[in-house]
PDB file of N, CA and C in Angstrom:
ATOM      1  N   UNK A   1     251.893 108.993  30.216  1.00  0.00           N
ATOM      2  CA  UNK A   1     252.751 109.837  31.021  1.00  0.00           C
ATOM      3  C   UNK A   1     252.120 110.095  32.379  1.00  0.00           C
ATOM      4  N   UNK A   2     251.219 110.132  32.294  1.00  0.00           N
ATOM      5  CA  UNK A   2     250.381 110.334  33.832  1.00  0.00           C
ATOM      6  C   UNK A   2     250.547 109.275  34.513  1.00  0.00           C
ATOM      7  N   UNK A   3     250.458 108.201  34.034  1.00  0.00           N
ATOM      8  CA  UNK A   3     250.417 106.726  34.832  1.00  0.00           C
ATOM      9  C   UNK A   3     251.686 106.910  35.200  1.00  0.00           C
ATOM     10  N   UNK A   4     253.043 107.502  35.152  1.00  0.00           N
ATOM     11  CA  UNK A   4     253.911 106.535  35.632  1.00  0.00           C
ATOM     12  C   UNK A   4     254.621 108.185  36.181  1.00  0.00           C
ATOM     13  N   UNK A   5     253.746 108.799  36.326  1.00  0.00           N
ATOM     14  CA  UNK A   5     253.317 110.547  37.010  1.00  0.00           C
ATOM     15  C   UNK A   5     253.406 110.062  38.567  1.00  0.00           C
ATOM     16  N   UNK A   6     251.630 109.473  38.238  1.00  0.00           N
ATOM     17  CA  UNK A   6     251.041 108.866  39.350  1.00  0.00           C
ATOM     18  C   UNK A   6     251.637 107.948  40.241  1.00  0.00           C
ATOM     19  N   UNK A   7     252.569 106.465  39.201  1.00  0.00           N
ATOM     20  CA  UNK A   7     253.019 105.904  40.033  1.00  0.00           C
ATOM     21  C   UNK A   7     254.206 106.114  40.780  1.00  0.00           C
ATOM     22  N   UNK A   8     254.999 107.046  40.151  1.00  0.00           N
ATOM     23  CA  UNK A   8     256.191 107.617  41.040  1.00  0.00           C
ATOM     24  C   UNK A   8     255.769 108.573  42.335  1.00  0.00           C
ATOM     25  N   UNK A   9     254.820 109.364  42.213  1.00  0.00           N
ATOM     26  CA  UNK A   9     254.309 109.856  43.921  1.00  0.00           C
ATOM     27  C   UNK A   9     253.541 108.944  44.368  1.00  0.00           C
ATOM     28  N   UNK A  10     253.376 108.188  44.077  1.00  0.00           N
ATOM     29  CA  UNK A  10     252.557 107.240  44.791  1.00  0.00           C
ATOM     30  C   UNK A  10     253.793 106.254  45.754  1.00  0.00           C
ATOM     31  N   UNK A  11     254.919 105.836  44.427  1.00  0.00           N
ATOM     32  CA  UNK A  11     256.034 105.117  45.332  1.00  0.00           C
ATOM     33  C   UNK A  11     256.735 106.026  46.556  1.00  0.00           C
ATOM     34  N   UNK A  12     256.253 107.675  46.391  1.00  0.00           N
ATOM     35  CA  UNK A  12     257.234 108.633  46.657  1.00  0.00           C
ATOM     36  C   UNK A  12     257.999 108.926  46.526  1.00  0.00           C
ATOM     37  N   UNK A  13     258.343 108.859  45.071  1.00  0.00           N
ATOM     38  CA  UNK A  13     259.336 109.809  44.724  1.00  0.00           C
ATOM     39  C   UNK A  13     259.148 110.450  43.154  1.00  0.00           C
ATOM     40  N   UNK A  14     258.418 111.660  43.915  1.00  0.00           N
ATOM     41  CA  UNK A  14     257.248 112.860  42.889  1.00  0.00           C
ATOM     42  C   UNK A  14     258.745 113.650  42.800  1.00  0.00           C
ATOM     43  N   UNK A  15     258.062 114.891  42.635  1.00  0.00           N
ATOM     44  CA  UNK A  15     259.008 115.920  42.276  1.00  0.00           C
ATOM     45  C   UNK A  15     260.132 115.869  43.224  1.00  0.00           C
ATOM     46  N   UNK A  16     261.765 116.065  42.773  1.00  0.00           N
ATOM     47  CA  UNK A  16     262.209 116.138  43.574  1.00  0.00           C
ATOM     48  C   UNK A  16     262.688 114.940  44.029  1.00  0.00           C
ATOM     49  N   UNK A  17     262.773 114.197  43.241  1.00  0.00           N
ATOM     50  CA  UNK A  17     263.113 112.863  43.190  1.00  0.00           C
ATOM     51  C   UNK A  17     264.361 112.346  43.312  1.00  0.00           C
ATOM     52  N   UNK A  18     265.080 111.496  43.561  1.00  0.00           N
ATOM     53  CA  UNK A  18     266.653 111.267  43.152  1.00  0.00           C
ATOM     54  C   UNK A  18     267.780 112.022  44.197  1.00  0.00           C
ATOM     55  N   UNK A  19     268.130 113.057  43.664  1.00  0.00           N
ATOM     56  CA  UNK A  19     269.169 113.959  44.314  1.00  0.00           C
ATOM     57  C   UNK A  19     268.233 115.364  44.304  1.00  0.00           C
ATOM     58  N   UNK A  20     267.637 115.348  45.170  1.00  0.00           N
ATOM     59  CA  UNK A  20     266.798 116.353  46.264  1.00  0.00           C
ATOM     60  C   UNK A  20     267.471 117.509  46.796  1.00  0.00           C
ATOM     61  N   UNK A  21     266.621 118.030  47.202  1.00  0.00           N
ATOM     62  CA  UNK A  21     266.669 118.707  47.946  1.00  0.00           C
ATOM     63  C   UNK A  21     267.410 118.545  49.375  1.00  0.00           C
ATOM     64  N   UNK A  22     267.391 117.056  50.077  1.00  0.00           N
ATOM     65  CA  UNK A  22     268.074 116.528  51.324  1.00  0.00           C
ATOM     66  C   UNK A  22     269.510 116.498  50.815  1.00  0.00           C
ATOM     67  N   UNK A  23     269.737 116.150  49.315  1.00  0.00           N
ATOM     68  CA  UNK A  23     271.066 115.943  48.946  1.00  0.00           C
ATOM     69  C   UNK A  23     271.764 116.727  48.842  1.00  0.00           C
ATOM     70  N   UNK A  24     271.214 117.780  48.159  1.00  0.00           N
ATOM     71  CA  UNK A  24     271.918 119.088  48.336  1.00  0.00           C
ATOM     72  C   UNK A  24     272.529 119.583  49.722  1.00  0.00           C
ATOM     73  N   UNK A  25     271.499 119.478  50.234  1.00  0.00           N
ATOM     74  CA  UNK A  25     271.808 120.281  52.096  1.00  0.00           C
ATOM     75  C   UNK A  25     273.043 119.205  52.210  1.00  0.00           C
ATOM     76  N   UNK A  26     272.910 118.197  52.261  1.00  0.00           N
ATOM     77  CA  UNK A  26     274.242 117.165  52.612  1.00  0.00           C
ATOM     78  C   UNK A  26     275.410 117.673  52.518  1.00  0.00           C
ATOM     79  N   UNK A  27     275.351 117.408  50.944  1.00  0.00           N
ATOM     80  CA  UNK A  27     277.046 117.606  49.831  1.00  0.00           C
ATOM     81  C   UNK A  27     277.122 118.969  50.529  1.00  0.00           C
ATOM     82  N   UNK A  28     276.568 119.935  50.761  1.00  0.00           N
ATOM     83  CA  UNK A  28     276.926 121.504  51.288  1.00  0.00           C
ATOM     84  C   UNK A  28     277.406 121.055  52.612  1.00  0.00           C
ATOM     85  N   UNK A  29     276.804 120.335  54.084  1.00  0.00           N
ATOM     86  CA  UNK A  29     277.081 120.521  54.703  1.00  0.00           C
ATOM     87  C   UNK A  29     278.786 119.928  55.210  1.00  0.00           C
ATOM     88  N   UNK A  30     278.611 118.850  54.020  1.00  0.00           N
ATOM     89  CA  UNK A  30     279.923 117.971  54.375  1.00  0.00           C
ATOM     90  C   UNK A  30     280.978 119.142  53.707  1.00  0.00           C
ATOM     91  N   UNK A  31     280.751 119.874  52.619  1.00  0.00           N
ATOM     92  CA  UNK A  31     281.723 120.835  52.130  1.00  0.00           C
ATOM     93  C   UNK A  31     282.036 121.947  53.472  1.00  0.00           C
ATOM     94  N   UNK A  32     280.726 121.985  54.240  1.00  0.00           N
ATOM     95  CA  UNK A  32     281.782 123.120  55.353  1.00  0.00           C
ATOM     96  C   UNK A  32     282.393 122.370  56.374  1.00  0.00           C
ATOM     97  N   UNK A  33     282.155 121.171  56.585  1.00  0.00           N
ATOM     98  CA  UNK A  33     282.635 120.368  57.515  1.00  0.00           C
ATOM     99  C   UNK A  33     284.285 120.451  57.104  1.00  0.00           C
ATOM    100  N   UNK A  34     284.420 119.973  55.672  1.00  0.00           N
ATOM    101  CA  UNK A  34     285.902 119.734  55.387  1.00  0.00           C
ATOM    102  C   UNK A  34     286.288 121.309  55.269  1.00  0.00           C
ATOM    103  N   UNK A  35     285.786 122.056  54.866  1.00  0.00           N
ATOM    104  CA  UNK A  35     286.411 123.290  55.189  1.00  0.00           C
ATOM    105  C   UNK A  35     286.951 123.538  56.105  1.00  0.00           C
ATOM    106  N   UNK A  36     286.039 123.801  57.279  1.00  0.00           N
ATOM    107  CA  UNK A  36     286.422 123.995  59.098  1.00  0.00           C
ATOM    108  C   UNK A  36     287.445 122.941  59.326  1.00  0.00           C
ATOM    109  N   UNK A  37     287.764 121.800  58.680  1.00  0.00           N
ATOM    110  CA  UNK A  37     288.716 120.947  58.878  1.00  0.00           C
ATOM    111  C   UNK A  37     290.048 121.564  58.582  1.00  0.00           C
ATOM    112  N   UNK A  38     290.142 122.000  57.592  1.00  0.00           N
ATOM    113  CA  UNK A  38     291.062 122.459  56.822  1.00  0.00           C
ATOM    114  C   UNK A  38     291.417 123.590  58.152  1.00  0.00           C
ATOM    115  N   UNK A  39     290.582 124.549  58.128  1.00  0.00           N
ATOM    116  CA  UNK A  39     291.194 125.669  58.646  1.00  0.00           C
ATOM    117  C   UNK A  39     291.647 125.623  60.331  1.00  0.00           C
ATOM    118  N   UNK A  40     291.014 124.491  60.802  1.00  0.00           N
ATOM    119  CA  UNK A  40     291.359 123.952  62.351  1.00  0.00           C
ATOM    120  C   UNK A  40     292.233 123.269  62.179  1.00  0.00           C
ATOM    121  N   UNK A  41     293.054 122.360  60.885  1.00  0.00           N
ATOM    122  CA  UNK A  41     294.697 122.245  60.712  1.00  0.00           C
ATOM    123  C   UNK A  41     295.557 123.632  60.759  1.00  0.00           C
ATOM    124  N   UNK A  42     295.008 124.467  59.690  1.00  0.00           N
ATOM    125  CA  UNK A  42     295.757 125.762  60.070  1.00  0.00           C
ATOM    126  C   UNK A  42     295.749 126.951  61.420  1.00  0.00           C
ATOM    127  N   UNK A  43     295.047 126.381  62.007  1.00  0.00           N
ATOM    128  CA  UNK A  43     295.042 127.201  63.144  1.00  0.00           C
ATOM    129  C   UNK A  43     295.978 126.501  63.953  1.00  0.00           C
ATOM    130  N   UNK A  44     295.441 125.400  64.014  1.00  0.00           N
ATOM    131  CA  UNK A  44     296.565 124.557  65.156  1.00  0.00           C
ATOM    132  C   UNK A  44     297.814 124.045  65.005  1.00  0.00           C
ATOM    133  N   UNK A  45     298.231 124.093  63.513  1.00  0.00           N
ATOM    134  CA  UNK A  45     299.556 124.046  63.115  1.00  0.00           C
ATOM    135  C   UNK A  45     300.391 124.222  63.832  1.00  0.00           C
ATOM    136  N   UNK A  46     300.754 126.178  64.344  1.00  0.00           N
ATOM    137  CA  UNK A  46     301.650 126.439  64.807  1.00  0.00           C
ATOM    138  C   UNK A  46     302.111 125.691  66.491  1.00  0.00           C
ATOM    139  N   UNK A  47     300.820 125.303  66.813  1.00  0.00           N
ATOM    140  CA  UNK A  47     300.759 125.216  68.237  1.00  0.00           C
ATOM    141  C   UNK A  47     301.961 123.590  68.410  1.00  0.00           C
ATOM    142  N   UNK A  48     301.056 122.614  67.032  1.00  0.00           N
ATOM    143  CA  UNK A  48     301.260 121.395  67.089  1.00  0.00           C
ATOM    144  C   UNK A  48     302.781 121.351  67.010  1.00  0.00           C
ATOM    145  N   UNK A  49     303.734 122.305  66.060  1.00  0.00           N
ATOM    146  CA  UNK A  49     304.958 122.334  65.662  1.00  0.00           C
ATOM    147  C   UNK A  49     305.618 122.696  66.565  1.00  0.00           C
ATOM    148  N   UNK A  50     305.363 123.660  67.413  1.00  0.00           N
ATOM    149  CA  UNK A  50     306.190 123.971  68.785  1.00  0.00           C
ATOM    150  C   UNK A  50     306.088 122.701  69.576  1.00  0.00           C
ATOM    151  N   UNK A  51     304.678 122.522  69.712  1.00  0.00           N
ATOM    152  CA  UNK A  51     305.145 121.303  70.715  1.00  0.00           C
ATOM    153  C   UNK A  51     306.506 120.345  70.249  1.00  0.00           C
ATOM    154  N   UNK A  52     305.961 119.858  69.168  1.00  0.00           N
ATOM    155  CA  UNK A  52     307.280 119.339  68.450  1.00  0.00           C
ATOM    156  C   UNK A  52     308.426 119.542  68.562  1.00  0.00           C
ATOM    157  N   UNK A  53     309.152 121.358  68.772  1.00  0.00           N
ATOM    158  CA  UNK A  53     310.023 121.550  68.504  1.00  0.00           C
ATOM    159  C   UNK A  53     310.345 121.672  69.675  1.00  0.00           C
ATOM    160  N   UNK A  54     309.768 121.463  70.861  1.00  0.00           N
ATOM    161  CA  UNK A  54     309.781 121.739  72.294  1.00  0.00           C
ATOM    162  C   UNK A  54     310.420 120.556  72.590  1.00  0.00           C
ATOM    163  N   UNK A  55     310.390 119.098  71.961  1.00  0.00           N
ATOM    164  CA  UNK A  55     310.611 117.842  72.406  1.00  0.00           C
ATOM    165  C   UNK A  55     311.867 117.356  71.879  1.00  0.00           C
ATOM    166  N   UNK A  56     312.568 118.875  71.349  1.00  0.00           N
ATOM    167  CA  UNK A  56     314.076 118.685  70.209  1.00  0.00           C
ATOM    168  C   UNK A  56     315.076 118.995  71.291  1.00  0.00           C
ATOM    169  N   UNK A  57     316.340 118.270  70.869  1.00  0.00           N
ATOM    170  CA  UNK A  57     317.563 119.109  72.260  1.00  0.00           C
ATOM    171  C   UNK A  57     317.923 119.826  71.517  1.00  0.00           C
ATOM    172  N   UNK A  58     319.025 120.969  72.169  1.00  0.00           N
ATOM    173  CA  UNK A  58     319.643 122.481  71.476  1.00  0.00           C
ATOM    174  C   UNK A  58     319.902 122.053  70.129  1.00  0.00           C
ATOM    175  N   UNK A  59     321.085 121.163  70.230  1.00  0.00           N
ATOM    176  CA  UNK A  59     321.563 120.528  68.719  1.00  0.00           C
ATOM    177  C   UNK A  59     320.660 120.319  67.565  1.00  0.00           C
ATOM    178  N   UNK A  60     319.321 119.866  67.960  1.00  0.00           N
ATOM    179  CA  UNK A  60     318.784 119.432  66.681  1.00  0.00           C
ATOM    180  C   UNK A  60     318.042 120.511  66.826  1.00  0.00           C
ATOM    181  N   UNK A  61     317.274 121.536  67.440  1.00  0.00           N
ATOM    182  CA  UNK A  61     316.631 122.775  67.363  1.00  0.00           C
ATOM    183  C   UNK A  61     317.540 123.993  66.192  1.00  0.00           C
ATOM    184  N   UNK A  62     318.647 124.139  65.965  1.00  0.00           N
ATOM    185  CA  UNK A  62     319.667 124.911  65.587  1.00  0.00           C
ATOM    186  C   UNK A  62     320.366 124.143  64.357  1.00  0.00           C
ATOM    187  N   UNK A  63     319.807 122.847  64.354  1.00  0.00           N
ATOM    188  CA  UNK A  63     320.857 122.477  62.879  1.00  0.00           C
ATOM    189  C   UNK A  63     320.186 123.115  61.280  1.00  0.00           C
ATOM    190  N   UNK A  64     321.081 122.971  60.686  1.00  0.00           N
ATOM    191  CA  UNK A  64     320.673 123.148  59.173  1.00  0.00           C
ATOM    192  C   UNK A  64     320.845 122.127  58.493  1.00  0.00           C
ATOM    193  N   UNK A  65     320.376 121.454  57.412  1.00  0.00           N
ATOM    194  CA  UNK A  65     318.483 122.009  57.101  1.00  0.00           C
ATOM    195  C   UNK A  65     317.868 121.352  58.678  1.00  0.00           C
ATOM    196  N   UNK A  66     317.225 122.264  58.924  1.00  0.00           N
ATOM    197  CA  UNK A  66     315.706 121.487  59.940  1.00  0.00           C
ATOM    198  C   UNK A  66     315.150 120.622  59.624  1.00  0.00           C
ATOM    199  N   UNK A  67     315.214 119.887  60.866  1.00  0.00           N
ATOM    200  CA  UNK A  67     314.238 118.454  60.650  1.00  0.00           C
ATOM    201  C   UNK A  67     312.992 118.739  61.800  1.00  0.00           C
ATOM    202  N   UNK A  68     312.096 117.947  60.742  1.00  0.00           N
ATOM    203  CA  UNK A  68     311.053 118.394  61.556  1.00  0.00           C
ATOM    204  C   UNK A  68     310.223 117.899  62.605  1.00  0.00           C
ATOM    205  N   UNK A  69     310.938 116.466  62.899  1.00  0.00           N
ATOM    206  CA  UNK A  69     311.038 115.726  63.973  1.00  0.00           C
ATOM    207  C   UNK A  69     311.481 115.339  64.461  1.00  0.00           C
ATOM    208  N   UNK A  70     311.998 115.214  66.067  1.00  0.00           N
ATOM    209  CA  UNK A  70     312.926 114.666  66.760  1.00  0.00           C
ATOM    210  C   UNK A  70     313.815 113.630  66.416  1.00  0.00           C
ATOM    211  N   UNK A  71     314.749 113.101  66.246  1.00  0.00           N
ATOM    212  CA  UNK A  71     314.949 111.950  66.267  1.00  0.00           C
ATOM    213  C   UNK A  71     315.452 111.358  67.544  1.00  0.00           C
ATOM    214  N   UNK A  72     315.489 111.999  68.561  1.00  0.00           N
ATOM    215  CA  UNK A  72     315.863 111.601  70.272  1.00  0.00           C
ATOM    216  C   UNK A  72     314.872 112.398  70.520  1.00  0.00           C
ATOM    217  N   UNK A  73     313.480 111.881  71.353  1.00  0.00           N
ATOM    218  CA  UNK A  73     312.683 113.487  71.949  1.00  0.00           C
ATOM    219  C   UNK A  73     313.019 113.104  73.616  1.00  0.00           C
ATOM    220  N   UNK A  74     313.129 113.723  73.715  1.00  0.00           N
ATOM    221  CA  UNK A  74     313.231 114.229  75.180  1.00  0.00           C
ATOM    222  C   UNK A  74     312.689 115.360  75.964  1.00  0.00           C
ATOM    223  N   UNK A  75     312.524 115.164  77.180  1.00  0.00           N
ATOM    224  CA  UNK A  75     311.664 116.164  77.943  1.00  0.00           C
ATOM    225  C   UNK A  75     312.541 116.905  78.941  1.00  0.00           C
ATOM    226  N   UNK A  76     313.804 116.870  78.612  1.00  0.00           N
ATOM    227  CA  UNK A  76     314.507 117.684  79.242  1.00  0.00           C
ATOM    228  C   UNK A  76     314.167 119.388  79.068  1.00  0.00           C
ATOM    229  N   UNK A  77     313.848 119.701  78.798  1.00  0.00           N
ATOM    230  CA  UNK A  77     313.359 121.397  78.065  1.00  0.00           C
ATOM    231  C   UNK A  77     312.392 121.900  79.790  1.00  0.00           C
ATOM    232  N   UNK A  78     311.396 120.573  79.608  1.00  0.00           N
ATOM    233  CA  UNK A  78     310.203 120.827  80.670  1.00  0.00           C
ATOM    234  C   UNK A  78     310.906 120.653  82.052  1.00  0.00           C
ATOM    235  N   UNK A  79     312.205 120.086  82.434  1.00  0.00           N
ATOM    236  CA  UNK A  79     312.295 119.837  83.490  1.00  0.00           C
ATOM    237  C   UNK A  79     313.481 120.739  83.929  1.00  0.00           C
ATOM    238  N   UNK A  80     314.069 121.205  82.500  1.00  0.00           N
ATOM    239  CA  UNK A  80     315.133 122.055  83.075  1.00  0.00           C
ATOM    240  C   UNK A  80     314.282 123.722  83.589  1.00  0.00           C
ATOM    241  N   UNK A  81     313.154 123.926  83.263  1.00  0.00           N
ATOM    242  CA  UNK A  81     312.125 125.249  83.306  1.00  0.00           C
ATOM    243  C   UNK A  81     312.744 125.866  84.770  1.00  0.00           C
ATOM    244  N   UNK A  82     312.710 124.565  86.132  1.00  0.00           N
ATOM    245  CA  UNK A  82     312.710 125.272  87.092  1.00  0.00           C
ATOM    246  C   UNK A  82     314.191 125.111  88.229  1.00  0.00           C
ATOM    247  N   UNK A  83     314.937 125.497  86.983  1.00  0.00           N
ATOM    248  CA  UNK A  83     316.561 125.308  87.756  1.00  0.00           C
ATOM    249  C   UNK A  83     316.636 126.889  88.507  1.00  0.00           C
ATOM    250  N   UNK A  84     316.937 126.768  89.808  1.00  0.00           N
ATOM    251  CA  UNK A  84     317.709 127.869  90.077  1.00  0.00           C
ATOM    252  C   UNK A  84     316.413 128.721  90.774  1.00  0.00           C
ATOM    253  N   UNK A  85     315.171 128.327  90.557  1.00  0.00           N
ATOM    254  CA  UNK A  85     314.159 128.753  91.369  1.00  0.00           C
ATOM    255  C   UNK A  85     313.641 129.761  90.373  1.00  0.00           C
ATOM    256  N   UNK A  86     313.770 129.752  89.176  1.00  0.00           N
ATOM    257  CA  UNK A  86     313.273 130.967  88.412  1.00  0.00           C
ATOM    258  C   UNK A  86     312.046 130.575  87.401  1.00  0.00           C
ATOM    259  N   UNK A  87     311.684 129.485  87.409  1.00  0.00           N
ATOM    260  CA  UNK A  87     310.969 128.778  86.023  1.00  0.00           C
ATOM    261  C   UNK A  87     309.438 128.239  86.939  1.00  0.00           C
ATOM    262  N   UNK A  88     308.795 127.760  86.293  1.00  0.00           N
ATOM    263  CA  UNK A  88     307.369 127.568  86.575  1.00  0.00           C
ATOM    264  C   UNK A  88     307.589 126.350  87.620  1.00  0.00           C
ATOM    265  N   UNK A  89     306.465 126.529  88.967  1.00  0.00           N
ATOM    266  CA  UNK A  89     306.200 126.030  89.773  1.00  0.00           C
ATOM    267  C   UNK A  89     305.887 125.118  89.635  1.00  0.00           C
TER     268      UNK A  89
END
């Protein structure tokens, strides 16, 4: 038992061998990675869906059931903003 004690720190890999201590820190760090993933979908959700719904004309903004993507997008929304001198510069 000593001999093959010896020869495993000798190859380096003594105590702590296999799935370590480095492995651990890993699998944890990739778990907050996909976390913060998760929750930077839910944060930006709402933002991403307006844009979306920003690129809908009246008709498909107001139908029932909602769809949740254009099927004509258009940028009329952004260009009608500054009719009449009242909308963004």
């Amino acid at each position: 038992m000593s001999v093959a004690l010896s020869r495993g720190r000798a190859a380096g890999r003594g105590v702590g061998a296999g799935r370590g201590v480095g492995a651990g820190r890993a699998a944890g760090r990739v778990t907050w990675y996909v976390v913060g993933a998760c929750v930077a979908v839910l944060f930006a959700s709402p933002l991403i869906f307006g844009l979306i719904d920003s690129l809908k004309t009246q008709s498909e903004s107001t139908q029932q059931p909602p769809s949740y993507f254009p099927h004509h997008a258009t940028l009329g929304n952004y260009t009608g903003l500054n009719v009449g001198g009242l909308g963004i510069e």
